[in-house]
Each structure stands twice: as structure tokens, then as C-alpha cells.
Protein backbone atom coordinates (compact mmCIF):
# COMPACT_ATOMS: atom_id res chain seq x y z
CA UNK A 1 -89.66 -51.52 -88.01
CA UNK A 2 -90.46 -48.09 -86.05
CA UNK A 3 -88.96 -45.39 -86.67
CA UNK A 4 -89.43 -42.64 -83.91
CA UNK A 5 -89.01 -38.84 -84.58
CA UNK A 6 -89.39 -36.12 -81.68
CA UNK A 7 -89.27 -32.56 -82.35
CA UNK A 8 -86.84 -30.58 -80.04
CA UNK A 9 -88.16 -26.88 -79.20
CA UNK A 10 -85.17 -25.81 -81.75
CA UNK A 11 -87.03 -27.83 -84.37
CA UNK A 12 -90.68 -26.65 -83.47
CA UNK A 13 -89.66 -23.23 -83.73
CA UNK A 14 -90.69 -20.33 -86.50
CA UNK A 15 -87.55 -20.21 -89.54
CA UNK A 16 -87.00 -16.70 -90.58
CA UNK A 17 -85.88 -15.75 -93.80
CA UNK A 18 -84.13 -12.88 -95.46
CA UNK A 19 -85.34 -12.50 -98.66
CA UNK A 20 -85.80 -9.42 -101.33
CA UNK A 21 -89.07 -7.60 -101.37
CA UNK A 22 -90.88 -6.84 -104.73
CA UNK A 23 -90.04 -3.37 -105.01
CA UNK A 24 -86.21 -4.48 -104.15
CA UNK A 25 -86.59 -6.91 -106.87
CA UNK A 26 -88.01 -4.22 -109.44
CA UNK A 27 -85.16 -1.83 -108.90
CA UNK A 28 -82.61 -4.95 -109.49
CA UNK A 29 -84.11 -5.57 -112.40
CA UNK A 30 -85.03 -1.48 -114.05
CA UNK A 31 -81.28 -0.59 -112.78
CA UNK A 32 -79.48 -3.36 -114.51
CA UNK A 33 -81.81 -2.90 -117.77
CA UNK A 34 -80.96 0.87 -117.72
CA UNK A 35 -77.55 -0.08 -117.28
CA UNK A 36 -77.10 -2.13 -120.06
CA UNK A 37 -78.66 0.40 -122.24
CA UNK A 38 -79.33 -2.18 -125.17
CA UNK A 39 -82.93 -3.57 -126.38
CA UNK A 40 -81.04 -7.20 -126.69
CA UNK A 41 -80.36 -7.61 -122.27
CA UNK A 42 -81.80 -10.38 -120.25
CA UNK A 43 -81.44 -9.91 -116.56
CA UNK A 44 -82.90 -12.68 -114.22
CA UNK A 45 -83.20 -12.63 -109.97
CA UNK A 46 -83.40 -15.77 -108.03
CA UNK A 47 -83.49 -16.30 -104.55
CA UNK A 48 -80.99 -18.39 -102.34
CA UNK A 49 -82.62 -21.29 -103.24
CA UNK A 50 -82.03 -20.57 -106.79
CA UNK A 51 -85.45 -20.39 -107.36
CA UNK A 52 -86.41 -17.56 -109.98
CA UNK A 53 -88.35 -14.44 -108.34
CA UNK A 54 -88.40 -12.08 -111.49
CA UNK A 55 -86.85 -12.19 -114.76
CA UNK A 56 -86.84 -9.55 -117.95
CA UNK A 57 -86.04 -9.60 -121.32
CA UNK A 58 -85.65 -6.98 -123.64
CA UNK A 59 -87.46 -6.73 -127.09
CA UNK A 60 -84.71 -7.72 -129.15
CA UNK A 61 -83.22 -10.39 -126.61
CA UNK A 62 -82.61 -13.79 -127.76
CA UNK A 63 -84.99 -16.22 -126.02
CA UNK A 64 -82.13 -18.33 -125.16
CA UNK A 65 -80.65 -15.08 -122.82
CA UNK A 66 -83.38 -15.95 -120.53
CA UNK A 67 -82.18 -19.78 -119.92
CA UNK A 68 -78.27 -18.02 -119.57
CA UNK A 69 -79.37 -14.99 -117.09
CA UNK A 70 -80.98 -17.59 -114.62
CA UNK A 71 -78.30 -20.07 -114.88
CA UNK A 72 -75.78 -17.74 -114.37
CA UNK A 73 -77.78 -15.98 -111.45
CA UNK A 74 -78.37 -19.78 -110.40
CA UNK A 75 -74.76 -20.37 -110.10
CA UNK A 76 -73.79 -16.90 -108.02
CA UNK A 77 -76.56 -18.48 -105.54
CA UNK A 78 -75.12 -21.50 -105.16
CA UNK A 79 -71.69 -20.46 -104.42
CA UNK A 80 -71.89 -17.33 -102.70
CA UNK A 81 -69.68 -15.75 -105.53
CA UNK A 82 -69.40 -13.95 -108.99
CA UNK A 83 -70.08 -16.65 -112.03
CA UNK A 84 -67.13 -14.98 -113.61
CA UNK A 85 -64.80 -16.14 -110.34
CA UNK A 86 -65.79 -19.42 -110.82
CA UNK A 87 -65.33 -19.13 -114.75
CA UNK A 88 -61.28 -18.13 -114.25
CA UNK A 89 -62.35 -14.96 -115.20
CA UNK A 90 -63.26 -12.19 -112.81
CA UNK A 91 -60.92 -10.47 -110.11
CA UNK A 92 -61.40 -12.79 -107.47
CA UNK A 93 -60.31 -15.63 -109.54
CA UNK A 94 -57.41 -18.03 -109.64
CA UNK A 95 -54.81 -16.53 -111.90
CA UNK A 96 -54.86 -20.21 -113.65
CA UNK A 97 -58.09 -21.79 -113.05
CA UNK A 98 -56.93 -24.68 -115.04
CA UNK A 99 -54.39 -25.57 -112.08
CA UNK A 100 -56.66 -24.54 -109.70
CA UNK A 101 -58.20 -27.93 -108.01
CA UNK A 102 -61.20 -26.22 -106.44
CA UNK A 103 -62.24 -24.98 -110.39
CA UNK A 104 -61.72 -27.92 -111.87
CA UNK A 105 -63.96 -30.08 -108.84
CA UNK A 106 -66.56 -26.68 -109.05
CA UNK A 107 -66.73 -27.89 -112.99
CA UNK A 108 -67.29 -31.31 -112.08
CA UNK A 109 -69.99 -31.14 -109.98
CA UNK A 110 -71.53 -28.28 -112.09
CA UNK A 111 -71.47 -31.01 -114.99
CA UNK A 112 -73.43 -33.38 -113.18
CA UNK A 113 -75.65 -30.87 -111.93
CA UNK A 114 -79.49 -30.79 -112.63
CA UNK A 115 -79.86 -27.47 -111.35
CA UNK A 116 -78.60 -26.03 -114.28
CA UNK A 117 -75.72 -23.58 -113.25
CA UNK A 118 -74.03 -22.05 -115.73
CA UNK A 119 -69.82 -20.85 -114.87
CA UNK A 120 -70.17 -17.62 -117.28
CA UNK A 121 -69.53 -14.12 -115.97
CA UNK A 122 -72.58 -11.44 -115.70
CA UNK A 123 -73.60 -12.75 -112.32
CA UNK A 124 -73.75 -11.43 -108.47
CA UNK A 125 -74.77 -12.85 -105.36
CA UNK A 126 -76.84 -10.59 -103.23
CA UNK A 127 -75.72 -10.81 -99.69
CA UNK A 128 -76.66 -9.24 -96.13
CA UNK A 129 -73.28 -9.40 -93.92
CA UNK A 130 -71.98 -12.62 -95.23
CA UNK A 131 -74.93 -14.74 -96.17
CA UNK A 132 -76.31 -14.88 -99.76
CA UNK A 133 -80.17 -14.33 -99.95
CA UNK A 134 -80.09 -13.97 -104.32
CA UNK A 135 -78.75 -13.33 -106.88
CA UNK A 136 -78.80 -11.22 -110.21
CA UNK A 137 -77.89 -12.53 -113.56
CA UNK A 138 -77.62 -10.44 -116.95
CA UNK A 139 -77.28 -11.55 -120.40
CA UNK A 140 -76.99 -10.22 -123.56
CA UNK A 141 -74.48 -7.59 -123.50
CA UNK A 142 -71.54 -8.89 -123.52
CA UNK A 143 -68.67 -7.23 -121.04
CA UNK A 144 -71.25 -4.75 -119.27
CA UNK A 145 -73.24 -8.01 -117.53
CA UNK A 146 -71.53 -7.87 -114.43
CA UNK A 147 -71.05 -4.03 -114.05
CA UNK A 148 -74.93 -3.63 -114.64
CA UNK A 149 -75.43 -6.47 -112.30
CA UNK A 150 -72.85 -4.33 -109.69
CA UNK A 151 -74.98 -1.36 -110.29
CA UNK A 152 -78.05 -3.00 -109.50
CA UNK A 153 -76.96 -4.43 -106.34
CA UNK A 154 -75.64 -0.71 -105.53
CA UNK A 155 -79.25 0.46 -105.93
CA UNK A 156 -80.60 -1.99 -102.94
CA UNK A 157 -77.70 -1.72 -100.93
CA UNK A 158 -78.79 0.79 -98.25
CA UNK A 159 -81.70 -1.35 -97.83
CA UNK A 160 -79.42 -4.24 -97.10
CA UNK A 161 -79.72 -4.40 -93.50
């Protein structure tokens, strides 16, 4: 058997990618540190592809806030949304996300999942216009995760375009 396999000049083309530069990263990551203003935050970045870029944990952080800030970041990649929307808890949610059917399939899938998503709030998706190029995920402090996460993201908006 042959199989045969010619390359269009849509498919021979250049792919360009929107992505977060370093020093966008680094302010992500010192603003939602400084926001969190506690020794014991995690906050992680990964791209679209849910790949981490940059991650940092405070002194006193548990080492399992590093495994929790990238899944949750993980999971605001994947869907384009906040992990606390998807956890029934944030203000885009579902005001019963156990009647909801689109939760409880999200759940499913996220159970079989071997990309490790995590449905816990403290996560953003970074987006230019409507597309998600990362996401930020912070850990460790409790109700403040996604409002430091929000302020990061305000820090690199204006160069969001």
C-alpha cells in the first residue's frame, strides 16, 4: 500500500504564533507574587499548548502548589476560560453546575485526562482579541488566586496587541 501526501501552498507556508515574551512573562509572574503578598504563593504560566514557560514559588510554598498552579493554569488554556468557571464557582459560571450538562461532560473528560487539568479557581487565560495564547495560575493563597492572577494579566494588557 502507498500512501501519497502533497503539500498545498497553504500547507508549505510559515505558521505564526502569538506567544508571551520573557519580560511579559516576568511581569505575570512579579505582579501576581506582589499581589498575593504572602511567602506561601505559587504562580505558574503556560502557553496555549499548556506547556509551562515560567513558574515561581515562594519560600514557604508547599511543593505540591507548584503541581496545582500549572494544572490550574493548564486547565484556563485548554478551555479558553477561568478554572473557577469551570469549577461552578466564578462569575461566569452556571448558577448549578451540578445540572449543568456541559460541567458535568467538562469533568468527564478532565477525569480521563493525562494532561493533568485541574477545575480549581486561581486561574486566567491570557488572550489577544478572542484567542487564548496562556495562561496564569496561582496557588497558595487561598481567595486572592484569581484577583492576583487578574492583576497580572492587567500589567501586560497594553502590550496585548
Amino acid at each position: 500500500m502507498v500512501v501519497a501526501c502533497t503539500a498545498g501552498p497553504a500547507w508549505s507556508q510559515l505558521v505564526s504564533v502569538k506567544t508571551l515574551s520573557l519580560d511579559m512573562t516576568l511581569t505575570l509572574l512579579n505582579t501576581a507574587a506582589k499581589c498575593a503578598k504572602s511567602d506561601k504563593v505559587t504562580v505558574a504560566i503556560v502557553d496555549r499548548n499548556q506547556v509551562l514557560l515560567a513558574s515561581f514559588r515562594g519560600p514557604l510554598a508547599t511543593v505540591n502548589t507548584m503541581d496545582i498552579a500549572r494544572r490550574k493554569a493548564a486547565t484556563a488554556a485548554q478551555f479558553g476560560r477561568a478554572s473557577g468557571d469551570l469549577a461552578g464557582r466564578g462569575p461566569g459560571a452556571p448558577a448549578n453546575p451540578a445540572a449543568n450538562p456541559e460541567i458535568a461532560r467538562l469533568n468527564q473528560l478532565l477525569t480521563m485526562s493525562s494532561a493533568g487539568e485541574l477545575i480549581l479557581g486561581g486561574a486566567l487565560p491570557i488572550k489577544l482579541g478572542d484567542e487564548t495564547i496562556a495562561a496564569i495560575g496561582v496557588s497558595g493563597v487561598g481567595p486572592m488566586e484569581e484577583a492576583c492572577a487578574k492583576e497580572a494579566i492587567a500589567a501586560i494588557q497594553n502590550q496585548l496587541k
